[in-house]
C-alpha atoms as a PDB file:
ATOM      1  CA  UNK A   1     -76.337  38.418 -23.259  1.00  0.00           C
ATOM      2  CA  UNK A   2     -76.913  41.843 -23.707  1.00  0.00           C
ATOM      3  CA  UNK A   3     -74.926  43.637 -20.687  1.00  0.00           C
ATOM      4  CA  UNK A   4     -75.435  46.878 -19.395  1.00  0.00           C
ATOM      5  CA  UNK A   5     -71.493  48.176 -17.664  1.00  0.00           C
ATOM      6  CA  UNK A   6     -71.213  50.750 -15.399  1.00  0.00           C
ATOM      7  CA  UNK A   7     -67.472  52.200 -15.298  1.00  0.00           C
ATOM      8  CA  UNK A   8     -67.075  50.725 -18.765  1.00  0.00           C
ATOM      9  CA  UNK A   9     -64.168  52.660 -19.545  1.00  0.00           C
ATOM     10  CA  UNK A  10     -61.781  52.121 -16.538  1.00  0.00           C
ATOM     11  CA  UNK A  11     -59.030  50.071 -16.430  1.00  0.00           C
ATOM     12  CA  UNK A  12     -61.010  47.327 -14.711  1.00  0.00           C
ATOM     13  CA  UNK A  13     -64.045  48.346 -16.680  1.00  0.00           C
ATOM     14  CA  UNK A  14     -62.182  48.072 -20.446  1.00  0.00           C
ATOM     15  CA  UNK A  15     -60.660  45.005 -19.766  1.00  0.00           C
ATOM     16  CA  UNK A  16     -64.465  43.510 -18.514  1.00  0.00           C
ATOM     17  CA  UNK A  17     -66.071  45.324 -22.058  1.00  0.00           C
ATOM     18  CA  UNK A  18     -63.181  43.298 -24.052  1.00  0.00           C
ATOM     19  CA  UNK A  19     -63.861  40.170 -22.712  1.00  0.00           C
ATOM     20  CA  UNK A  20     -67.550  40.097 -22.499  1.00  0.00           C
ATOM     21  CA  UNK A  21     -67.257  41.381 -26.021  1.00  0.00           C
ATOM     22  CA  UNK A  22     -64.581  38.097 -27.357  1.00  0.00           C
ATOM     23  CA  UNK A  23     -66.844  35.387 -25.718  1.00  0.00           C
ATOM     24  CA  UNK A  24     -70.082  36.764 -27.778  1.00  0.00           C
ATOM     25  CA  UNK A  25     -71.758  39.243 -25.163  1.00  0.00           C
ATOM     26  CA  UNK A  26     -72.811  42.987 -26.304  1.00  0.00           C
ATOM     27  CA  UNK A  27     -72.714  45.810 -23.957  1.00  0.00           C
ATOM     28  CA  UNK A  28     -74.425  49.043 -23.196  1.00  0.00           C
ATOM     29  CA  UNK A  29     -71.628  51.203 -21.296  1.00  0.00           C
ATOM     30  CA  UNK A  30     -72.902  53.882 -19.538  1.00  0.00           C
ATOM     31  CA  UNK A  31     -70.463  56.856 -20.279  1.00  0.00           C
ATOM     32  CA  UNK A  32     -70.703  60.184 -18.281  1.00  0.00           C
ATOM     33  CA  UNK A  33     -68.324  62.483 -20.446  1.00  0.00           C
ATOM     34  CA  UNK A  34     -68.337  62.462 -24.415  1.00  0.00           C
ATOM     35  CA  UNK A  35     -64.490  61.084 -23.540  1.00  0.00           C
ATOM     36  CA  UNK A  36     -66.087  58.387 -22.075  1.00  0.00           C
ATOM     37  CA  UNK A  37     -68.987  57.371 -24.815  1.00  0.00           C
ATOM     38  CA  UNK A  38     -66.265  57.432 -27.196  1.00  0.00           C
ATOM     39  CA  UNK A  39     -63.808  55.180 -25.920  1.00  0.00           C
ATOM     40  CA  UNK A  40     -67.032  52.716 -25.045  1.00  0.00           C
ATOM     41  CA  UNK A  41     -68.290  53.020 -28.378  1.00  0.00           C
ATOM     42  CA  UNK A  42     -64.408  52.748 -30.431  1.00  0.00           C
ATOM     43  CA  UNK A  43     -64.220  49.943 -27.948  1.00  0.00           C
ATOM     44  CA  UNK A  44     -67.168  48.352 -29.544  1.00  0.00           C
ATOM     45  CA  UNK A  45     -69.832  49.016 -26.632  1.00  0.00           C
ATOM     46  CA  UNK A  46     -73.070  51.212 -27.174  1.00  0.00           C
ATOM     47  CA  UNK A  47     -72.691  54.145 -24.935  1.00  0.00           C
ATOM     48  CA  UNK A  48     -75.624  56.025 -22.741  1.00  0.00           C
ATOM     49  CA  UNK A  49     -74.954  59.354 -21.413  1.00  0.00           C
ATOM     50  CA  UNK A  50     -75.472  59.706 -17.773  1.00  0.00           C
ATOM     51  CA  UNK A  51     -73.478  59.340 -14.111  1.00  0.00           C
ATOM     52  CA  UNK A  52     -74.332  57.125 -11.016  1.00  0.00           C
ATOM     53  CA  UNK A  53     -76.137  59.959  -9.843  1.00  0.00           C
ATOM     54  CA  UNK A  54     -78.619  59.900 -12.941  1.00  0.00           C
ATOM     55  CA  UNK A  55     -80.961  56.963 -10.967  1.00  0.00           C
ATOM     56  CA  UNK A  56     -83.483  57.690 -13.878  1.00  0.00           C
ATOM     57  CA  UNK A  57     -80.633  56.836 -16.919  1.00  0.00           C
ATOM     58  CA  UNK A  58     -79.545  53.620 -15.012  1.00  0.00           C
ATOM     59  CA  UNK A  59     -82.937  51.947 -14.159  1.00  0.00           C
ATOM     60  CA  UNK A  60     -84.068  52.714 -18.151  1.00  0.00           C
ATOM     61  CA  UNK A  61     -80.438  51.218 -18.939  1.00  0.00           C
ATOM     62  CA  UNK A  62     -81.193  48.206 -16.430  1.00  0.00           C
ATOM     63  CA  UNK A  63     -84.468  47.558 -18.400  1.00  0.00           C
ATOM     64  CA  UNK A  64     -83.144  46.865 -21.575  1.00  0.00           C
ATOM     65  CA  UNK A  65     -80.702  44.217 -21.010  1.00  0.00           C
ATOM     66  CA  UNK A  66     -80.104  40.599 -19.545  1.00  0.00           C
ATOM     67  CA  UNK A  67     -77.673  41.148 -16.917  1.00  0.00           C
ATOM     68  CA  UNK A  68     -75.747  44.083 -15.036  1.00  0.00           C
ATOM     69  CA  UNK A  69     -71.901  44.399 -14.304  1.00  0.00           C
ATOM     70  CA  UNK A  70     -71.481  47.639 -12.106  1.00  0.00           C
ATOM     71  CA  UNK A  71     -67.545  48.800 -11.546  1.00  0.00           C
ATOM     72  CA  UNK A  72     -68.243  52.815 -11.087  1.00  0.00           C
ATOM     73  CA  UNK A  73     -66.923  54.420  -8.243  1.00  0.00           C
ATOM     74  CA  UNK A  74     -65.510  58.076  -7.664  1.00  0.00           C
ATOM     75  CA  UNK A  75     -62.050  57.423  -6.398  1.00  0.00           C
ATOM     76  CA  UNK A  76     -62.470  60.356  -4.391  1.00  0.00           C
ATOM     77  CA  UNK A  77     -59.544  59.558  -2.072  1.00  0.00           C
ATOM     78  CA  UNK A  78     -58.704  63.264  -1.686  1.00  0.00           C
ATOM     79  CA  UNK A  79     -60.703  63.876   2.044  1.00  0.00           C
ATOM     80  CA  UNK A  80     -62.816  61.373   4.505  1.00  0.00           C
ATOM     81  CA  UNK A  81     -66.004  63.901   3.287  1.00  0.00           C
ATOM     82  CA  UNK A  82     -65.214  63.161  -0.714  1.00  0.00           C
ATOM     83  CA  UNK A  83     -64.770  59.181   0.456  1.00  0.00           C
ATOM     84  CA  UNK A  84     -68.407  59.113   1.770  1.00  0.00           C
ATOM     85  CA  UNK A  85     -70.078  61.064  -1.088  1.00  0.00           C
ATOM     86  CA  UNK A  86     -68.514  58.274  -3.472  1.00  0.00           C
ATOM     87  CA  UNK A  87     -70.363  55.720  -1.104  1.00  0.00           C
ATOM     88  CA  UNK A  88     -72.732  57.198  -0.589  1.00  0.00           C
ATOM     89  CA  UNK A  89     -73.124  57.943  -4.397  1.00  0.00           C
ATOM     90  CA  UNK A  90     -72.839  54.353  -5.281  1.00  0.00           C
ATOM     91  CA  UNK A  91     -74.654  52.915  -2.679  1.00  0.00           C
ATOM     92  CA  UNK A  92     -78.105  54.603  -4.333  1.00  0.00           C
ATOM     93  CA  UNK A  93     -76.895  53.682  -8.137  1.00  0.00           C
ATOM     94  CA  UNK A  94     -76.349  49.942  -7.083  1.00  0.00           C
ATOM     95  CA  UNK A  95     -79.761  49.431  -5.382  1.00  0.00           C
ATOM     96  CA  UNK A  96     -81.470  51.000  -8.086  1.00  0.00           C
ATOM     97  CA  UNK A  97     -79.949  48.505  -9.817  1.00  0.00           C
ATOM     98  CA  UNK A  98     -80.842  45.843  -7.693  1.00  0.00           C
ATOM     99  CA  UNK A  99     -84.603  47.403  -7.175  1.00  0.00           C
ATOM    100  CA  UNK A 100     -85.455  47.720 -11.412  1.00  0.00           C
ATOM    101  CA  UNK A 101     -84.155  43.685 -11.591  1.00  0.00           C
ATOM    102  CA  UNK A 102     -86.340  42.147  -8.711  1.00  0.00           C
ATOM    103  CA  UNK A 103     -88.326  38.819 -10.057  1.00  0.00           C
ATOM    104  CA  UNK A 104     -86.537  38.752 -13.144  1.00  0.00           C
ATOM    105  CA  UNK A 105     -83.895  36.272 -12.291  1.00  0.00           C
ATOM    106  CA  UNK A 106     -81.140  38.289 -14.682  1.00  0.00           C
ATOM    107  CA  UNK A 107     -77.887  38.285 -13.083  1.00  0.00           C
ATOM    108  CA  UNK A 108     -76.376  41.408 -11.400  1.00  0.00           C
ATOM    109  CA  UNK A 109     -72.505  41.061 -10.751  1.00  0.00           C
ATOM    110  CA  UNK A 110     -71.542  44.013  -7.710  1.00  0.00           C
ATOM    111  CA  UNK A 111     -67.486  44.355  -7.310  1.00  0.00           C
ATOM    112  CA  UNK A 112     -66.026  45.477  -3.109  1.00  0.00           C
ATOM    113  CA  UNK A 113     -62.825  44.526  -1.857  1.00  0.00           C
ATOM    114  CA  UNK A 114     -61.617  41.574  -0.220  1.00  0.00           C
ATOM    115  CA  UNK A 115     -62.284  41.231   3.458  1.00  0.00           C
ATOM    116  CA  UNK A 116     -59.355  42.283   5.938  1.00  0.00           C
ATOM    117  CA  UNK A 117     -59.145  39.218   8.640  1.00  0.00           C
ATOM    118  CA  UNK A 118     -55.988  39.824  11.684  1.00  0.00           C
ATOM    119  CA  UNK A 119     -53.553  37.211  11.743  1.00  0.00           C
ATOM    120  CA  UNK A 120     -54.265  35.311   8.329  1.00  0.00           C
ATOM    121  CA  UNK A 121     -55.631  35.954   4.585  1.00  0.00           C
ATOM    122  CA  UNK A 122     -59.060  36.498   3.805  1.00  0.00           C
ATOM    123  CA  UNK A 123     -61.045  33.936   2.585  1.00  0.00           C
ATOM    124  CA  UNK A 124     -64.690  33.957   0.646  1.00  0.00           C
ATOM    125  CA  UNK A 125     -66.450  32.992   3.700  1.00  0.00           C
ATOM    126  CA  UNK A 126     -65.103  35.693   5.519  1.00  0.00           C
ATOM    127  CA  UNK A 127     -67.395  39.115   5.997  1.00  0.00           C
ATOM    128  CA  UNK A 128     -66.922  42.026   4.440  1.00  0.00           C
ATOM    129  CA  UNK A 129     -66.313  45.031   6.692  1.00  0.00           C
ATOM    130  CA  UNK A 130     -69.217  47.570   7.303  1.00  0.00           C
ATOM    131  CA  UNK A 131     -66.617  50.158   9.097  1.00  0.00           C
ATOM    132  CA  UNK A 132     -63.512  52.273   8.350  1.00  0.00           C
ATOM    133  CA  UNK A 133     -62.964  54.791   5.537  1.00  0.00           C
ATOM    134  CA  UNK A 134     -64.903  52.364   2.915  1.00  0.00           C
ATOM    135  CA  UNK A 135     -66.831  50.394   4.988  1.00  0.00           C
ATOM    136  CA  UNK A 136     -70.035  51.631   3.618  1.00  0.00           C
ATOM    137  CA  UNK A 137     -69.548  50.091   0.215  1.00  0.00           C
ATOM    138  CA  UNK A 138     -69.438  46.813   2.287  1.00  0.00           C
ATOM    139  CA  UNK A 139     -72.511  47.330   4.162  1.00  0.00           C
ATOM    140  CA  UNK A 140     -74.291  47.826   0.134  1.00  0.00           C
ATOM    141  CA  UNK A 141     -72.277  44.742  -1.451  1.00  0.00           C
ATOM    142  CA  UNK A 142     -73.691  43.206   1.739  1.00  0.00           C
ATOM    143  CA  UNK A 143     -77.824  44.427   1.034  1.00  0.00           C
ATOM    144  CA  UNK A 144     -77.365  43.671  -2.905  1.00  0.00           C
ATOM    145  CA  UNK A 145     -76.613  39.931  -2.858  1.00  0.00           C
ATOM    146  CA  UNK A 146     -79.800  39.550  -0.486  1.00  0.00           C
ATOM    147  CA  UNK A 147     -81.298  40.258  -3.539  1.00  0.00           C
ATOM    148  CA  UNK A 148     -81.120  37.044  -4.149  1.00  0.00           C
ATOM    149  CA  UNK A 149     -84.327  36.453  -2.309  1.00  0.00           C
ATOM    150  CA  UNK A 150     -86.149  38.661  -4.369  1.00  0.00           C
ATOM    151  CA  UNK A 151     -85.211  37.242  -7.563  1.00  0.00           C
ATOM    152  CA  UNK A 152     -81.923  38.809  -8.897  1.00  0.00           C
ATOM    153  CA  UNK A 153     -79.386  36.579  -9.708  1.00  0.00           C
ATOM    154  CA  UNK A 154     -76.916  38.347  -7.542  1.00  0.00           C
ATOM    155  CA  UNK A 155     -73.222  37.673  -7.203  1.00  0.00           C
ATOM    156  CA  UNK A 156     -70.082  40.125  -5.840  1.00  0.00           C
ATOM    157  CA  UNK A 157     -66.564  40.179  -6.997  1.00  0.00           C
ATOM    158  CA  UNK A 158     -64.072  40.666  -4.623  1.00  0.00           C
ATOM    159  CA  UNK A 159     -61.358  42.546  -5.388  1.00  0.00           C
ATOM    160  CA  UNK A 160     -58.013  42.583  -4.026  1.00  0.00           C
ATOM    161  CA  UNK A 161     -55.873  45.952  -3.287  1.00  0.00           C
ATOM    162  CA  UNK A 162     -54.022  46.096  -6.895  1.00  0.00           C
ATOM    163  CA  UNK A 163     -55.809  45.320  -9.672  1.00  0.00           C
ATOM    164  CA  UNK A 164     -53.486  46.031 -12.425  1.00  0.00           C
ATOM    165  CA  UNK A 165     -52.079  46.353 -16.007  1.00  0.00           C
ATOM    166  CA  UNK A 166     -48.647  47.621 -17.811  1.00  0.00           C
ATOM    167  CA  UNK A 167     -47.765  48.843 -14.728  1.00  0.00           C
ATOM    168  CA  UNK A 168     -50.980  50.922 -13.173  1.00  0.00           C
ATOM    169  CA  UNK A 169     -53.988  50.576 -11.193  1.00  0.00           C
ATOM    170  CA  UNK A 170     -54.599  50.095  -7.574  1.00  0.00           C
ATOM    171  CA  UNK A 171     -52.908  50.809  -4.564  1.00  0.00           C
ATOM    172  CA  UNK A 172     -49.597  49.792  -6.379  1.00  0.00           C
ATOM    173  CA  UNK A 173     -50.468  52.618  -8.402  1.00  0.00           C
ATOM    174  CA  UNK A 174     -51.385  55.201  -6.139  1.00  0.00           C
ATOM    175  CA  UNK A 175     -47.813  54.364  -4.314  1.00  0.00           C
ATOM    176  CA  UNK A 176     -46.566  54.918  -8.064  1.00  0.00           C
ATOM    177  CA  UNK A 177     -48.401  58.569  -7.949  1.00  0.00           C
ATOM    178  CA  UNK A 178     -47.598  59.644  -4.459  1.00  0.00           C
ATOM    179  CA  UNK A 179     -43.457  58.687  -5.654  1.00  0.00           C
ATOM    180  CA  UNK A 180     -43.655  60.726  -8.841  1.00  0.00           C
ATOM    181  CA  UNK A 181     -45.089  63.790  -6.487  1.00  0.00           C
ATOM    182  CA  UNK A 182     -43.179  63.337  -3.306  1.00  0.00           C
ATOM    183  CA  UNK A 183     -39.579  62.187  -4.617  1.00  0.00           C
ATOM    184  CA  UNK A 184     -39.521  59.371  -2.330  1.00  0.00           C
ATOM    185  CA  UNK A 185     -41.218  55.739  -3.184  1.00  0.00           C
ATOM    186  CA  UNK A 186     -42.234  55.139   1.070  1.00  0.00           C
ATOM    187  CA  UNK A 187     -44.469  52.496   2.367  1.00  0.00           C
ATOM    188  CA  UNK A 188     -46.061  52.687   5.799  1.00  0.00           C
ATOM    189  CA  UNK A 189     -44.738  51.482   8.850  1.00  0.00           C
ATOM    190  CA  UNK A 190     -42.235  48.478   8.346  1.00  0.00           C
ATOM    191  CA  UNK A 191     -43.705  47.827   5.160  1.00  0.00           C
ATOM    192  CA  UNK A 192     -43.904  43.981   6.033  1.00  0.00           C
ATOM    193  CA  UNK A 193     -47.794  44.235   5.096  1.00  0.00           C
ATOM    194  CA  UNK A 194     -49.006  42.318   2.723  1.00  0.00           C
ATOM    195  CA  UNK A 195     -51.530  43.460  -0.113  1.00  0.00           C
ATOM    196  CA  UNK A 196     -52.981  41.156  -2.229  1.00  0.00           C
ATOM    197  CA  UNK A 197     -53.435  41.870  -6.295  1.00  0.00           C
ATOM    198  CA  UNK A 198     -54.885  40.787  -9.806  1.00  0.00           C
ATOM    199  CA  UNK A 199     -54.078  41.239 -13.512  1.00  0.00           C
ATOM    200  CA  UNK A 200     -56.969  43.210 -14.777  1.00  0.00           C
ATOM    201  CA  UNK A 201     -57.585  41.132 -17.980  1.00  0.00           C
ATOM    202  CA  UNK A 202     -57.332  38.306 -14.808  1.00  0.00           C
ATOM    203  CA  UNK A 203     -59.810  39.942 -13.090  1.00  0.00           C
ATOM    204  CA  UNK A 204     -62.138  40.618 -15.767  1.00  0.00           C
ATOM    205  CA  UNK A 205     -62.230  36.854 -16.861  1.00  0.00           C
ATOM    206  CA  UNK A 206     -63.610  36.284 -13.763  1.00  0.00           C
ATOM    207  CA  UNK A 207     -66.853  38.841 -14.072  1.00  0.00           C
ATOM    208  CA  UNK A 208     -67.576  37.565 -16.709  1.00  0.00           C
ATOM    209  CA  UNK A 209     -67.510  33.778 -15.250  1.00  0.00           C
ATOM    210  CA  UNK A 210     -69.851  35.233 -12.673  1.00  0.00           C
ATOM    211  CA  UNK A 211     -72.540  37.069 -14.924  1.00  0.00           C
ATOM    212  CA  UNK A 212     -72.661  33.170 -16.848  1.00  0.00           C
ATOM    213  CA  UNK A 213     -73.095  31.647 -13.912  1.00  0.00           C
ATOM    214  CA  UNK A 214     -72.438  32.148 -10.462  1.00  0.00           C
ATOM    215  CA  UNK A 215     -75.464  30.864  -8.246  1.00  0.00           C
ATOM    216  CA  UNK A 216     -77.644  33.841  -6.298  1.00  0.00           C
ATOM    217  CA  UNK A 217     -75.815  35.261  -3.614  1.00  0.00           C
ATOM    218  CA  UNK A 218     -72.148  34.350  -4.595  1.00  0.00           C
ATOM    219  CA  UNK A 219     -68.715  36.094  -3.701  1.00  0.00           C
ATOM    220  CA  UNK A 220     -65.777  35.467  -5.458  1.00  0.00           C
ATOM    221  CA  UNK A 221     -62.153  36.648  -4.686  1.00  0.00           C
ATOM    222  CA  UNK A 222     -60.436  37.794  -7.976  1.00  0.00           C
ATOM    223  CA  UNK A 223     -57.124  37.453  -6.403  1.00  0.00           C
ATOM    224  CA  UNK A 224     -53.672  35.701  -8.130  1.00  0.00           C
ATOM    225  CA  UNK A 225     -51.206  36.765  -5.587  1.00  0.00           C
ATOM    226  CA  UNK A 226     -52.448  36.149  -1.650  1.00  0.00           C
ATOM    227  CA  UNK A 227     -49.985  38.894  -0.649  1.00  0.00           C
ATOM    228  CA  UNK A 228     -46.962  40.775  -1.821  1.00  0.00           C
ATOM    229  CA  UNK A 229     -45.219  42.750   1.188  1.00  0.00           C
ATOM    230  CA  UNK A 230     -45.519  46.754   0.493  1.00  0.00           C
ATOM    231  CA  UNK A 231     -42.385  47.707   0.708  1.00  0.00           C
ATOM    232  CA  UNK A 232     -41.240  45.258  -2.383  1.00  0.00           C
ATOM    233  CA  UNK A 233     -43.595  47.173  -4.412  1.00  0.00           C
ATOM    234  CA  UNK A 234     -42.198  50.182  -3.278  1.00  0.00           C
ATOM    235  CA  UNK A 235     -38.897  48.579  -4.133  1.00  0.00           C
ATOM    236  CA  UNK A 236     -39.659  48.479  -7.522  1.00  0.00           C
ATOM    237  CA  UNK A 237     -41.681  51.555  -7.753  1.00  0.00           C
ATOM    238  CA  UNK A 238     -38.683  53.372  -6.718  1.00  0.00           C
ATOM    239  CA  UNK A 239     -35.546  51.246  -8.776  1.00  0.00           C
ATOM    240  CA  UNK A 240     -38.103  52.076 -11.858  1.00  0.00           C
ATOM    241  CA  UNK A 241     -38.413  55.920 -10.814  1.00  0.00           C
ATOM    242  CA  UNK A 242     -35.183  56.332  -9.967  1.00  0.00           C
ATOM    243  CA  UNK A 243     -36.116  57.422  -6.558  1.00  0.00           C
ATOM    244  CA  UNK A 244     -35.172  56.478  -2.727  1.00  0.00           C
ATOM    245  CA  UNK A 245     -37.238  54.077  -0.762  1.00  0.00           C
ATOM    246  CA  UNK A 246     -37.859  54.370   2.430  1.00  0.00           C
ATOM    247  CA  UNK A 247     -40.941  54.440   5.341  1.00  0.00           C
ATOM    248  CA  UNK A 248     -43.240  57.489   5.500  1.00  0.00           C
ATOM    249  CA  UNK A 249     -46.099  58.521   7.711  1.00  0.00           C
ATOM    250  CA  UNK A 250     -49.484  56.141   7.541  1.00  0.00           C
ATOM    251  CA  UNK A 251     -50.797  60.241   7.414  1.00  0.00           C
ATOM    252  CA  UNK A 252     -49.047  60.325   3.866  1.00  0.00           C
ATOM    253  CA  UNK A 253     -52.257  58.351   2.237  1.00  0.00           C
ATOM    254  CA  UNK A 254     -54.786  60.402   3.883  1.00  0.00           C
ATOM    255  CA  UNK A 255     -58.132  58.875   4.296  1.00  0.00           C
ATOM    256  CA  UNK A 256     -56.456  55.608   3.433  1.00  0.00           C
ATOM    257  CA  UNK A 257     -53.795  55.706   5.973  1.00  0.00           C
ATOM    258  CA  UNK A 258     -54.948  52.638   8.179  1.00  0.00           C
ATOM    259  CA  UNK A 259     -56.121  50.631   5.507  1.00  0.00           C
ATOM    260  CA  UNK A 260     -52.436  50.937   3.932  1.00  0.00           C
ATOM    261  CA  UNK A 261     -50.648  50.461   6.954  1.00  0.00           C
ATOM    262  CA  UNK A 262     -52.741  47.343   7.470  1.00  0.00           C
ATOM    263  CA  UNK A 263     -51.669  42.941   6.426  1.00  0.00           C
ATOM    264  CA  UNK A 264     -54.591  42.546   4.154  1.00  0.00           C
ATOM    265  CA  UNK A 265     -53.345  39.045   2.523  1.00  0.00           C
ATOM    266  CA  UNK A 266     -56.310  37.219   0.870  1.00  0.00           C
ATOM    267  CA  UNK A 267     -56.947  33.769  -1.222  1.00  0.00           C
ATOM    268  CA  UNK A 268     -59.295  32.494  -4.031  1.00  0.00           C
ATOM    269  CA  UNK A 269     -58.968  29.091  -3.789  1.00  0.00           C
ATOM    270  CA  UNK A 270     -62.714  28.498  -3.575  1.00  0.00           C
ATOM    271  CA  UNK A 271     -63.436  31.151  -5.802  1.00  0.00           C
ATOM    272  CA  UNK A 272     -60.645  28.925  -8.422  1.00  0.00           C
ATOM    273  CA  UNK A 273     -62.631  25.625  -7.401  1.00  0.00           C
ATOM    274  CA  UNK A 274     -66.498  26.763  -8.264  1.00  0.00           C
ATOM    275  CA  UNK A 275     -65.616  28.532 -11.527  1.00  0.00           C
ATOM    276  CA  UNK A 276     -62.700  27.205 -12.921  1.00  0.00           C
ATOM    277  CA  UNK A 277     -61.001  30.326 -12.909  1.00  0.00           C
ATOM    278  CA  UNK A 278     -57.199  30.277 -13.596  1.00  0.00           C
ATOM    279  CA  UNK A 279     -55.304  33.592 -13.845  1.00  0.00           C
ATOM    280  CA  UNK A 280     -52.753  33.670 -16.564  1.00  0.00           C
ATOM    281  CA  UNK A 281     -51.506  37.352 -16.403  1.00  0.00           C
ATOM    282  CA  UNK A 282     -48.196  38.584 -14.863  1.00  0.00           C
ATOM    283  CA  UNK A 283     -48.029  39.010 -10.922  1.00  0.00           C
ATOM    284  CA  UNK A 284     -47.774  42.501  -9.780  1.00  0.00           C
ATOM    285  CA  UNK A 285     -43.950  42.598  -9.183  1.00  0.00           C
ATOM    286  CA  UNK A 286     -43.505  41.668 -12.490  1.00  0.00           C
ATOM    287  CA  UNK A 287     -45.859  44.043 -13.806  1.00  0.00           C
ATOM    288  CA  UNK A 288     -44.329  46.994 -12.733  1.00  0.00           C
ATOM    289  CA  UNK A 289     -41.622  46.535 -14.382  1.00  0.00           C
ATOM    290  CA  UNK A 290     -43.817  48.432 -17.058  1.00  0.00           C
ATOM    291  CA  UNK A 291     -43.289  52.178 -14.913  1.00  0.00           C
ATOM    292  CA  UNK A 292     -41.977  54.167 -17.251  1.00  0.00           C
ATOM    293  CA  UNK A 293     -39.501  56.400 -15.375  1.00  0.00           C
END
């Protein structure tokens, strides 16, 4: 297939490009700095100039191919205001998306979190929320596999809170950022929470398992480990960085506060049993073990 990528060159994005590249896919990457259009194009994808906000660029880029992965999103984390322009920013590029592929049966693989349930992990059947901070992205991940009635081949992956590689990405990392500025690797409350995570090259396996062939309307948790407690990542975070490790403020992570104070654990085992996905990456505990102090 020929694939068009939004977010091509992130580290969830580059991982997706090299696999769908390996198993025989092409892909148009859409790139919105020259930075970006090089690394897609070095990386062996065709790059098109434009942002989520260029609606015009991504419908024309939605025309020429068989199928859609979008992974863009601002991670505008800095104030609750920058948060909802990012939603609200993605929410229009992802029906667009959805709109330019009605009646044409191509797939159209969307990417949210997994579902935060009280009292146990998250499972596939389980909702995804339409409030809080992010809850917006849920209520469009929510619109876009309905698609499916309209003759998109619609599916969502789900992904956990740490999606990572050689030590980065995800919440894990922004606890890795927040250390290196603050001196101390903290954790909210008790830091008993759990957060579930994925190896990127993991994760990207499986978005490519669901642009082949996951039915209309699927979701599919991209998660290898249901739930590591926070404050053993901030254990390592801080024996990597040298630093002291101890409980800060939920205020600490701004608009994200309550999400990381919350237990988010979460399971693929369906996901593991329709596709025959089998992650084969390092856990995130192991993995950073990669921080370079």
């Amino acid at each position: 297939m020929r694939v068009f990528v939004t977010g091509a060159t992130g580290l969830i994005g580059s991982a997706v490009v090299g696999e769908l590249l390996g198993n025989g896919h092409s892909v148009l990457a859409l790139a919105r700095s020259e930075a970006s259009a090089e690394a897609a194009k070095k990386a062996g994808a065709e790059p098109v100039r434009g942002a989520l906000a260029d609606l015009d660029v991504i419908r024309d880029s939605v025309s020429r191919v068989d199928g859609v992965i979008h992974l863009a999103f601002a991670n505008a984390f800095t104030s609750a205001e920058a948060l909802a322009q990012a939603v609200a920013e993605e929410t229009a590029a992802l029906k667009a998306q959805a709109e330019a592929l009605v009646g044409s049966d191509r797939p159209l693989v969307a990417v949210s979190g997994t579902p935060y349930v009280p009292g146990r992990a998250s499972t596939e059947a389980d909702p995804l929320p339409t409030d809080g901070p992010v809850g917006g992205r849920g209520r469009t991940v929510t619109e876009v596999l309905a698609f499916a009635d309209r003759g998109v081949r619609t599916s969502a992956i789900r992904l956990p809170r740490t999606v990572h590689n050689e030590g980065t990405g995800g919440f894990a990392g922004l606890l890795t950022n927040i250390a290196r500025q603050t001196g101390v690797s903290g954790y909210p409350g008790d830091g008993t929470q759990r957060w579930p995570a994925v190896h990127a090259l993991d994760a990207a396996v499986l978005f490519r398992l669901a642009l082949e062939q996951a039915a209309p309307g699927t979701a599919w948790h991209a998660v290898d480990d249901e739930g590591d407690q926070v404050r053993d990542i901030a254990g390592v975070i801080g024996r990597r960085l040298g630093l002291p490790v101890e409980s800060v403020p939920a205020e600490t992570y701004g608009p994200l506060g309550q999400i990381f104070a919350a237990d988010q654990p979460s399971t693929s085992a369906r996901t593991r049993q329709e596709s025959g996905w089998v992650p084969k990456h390092s856990s995130l505990l192991a993995d950073l073990e990669n921080i370079q102090p």
